[in-house]
Protein backbone atom coordinates (compact mmCIF):
# COMPACT_ATOMS: atom_id res chain seq x y z
CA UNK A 1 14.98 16.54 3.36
CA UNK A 2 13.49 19.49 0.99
CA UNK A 3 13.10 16.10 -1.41
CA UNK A 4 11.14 13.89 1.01
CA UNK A 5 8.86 17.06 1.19
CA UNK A 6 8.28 17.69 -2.01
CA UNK A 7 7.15 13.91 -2.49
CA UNK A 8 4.85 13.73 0.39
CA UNK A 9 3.09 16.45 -0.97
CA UNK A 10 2.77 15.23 -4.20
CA UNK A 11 1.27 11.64 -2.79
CA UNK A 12 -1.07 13.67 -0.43
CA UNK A 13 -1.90 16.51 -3.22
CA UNK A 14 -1.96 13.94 -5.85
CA UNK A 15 -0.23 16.36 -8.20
CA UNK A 16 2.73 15.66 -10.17
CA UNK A 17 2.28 11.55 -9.39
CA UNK A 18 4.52 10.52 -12.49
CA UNK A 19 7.86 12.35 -12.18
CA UNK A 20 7.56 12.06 -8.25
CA UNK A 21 6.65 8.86 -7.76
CA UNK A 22 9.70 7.71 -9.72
CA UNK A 23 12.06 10.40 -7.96
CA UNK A 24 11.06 8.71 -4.90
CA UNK A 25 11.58 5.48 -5.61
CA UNK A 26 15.04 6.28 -6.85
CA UNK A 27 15.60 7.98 -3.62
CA UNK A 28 14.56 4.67 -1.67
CA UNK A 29 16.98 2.48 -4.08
CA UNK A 30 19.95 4.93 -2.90
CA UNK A 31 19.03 4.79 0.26
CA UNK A 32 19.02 1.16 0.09
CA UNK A 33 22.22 0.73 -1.68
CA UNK A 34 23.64 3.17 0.83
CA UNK A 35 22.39 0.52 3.97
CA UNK A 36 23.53 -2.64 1.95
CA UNK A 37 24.90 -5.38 4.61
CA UNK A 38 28.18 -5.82 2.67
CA UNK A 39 29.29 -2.32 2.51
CA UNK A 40 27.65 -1.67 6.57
CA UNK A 41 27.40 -4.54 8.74
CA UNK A 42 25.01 -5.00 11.23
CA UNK A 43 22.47 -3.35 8.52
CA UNK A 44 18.94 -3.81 7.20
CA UNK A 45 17.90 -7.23 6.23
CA UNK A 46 19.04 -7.22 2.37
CA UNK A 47 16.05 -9.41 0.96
CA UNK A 48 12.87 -7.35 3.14
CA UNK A 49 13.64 -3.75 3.66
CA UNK A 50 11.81 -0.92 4.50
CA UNK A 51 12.92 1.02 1.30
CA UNK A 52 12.41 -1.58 -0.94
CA UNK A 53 8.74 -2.11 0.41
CA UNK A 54 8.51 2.12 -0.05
CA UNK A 55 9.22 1.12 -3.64
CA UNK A 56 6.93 -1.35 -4.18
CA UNK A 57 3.89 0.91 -2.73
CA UNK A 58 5.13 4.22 -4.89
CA UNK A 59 4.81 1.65 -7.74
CA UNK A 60 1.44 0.98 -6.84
CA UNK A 61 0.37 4.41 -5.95
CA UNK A 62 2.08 5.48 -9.23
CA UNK A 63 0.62 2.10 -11.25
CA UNK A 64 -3.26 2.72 -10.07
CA UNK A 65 -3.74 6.55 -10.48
CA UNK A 66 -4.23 7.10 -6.72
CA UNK A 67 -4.02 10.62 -7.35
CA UNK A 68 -6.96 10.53 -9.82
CA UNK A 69 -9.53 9.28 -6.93
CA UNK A 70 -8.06 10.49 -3.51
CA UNK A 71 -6.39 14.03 -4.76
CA UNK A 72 -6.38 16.52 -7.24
CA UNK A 73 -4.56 14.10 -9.81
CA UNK A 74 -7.81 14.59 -12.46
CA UNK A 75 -8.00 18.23 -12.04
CA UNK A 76 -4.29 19.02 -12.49
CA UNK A 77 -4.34 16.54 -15.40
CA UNK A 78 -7.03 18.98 -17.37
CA UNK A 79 -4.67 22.07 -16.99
CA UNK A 80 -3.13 23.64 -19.75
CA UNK A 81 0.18 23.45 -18.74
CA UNK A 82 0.36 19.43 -18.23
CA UNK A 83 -1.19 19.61 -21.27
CA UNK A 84 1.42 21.63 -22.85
CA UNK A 85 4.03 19.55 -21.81
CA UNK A 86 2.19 16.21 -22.08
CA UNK A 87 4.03 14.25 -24.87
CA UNK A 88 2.30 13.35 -27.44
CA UNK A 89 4.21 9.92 -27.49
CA UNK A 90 3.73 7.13 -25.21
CA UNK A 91 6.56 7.34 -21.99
CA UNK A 92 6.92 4.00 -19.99
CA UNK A 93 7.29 4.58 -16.17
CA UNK A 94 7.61 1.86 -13.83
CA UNK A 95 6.40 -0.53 -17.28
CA UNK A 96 3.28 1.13 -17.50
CA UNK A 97 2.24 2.70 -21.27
CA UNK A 98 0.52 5.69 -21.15
């Protein structure tokens, strides 16, 4: 639960969208996997699911920079300590270059 607080914060705050973002969607596909009508029956429809719509929107939160025009994504983006650890390569999350 300490998880599903940390990324509701980050999507409110708009802080951290990247890593968080990602680490939820991962925690949606598990939780998916876990509900999967051949392993529990009587489940979640496999083809439209809640968690795989919850992945599709924390790929469009993360994909659009919602964090940049609703939060404090732009501001915590200037700091030296994302900068510090910014790599200086490009890193591909959810297909996006950056």
């Amino acid at each position: 639960m300490i998880a599903f607080l940390l990324i509701g914060l980050t999507l409110i705050l708009g802080i951290g969208m990247k890593i968080f973002t990602a680490a939820g969607a991962l925690l949606f596909f598990f939780m998916y996997i876990s509900l999967f009508p051949l392993v529990t029956p009587y489940s979640n429809n496999p083809i439209l699911d809640e968690h795989l719509i919850y992945i599709f929107a924390l790929m469009a939160i993360q994909m659009t920079d919602a964090g940049d025009y609703l939060g404090l994504g732009k501001w915590w983006k200037e700091q030296s300590i994302v900068k510090k650890f910014q790599s200086s390569s490009d890193e591909m999350v959810f297909g996006q270059t950056y």
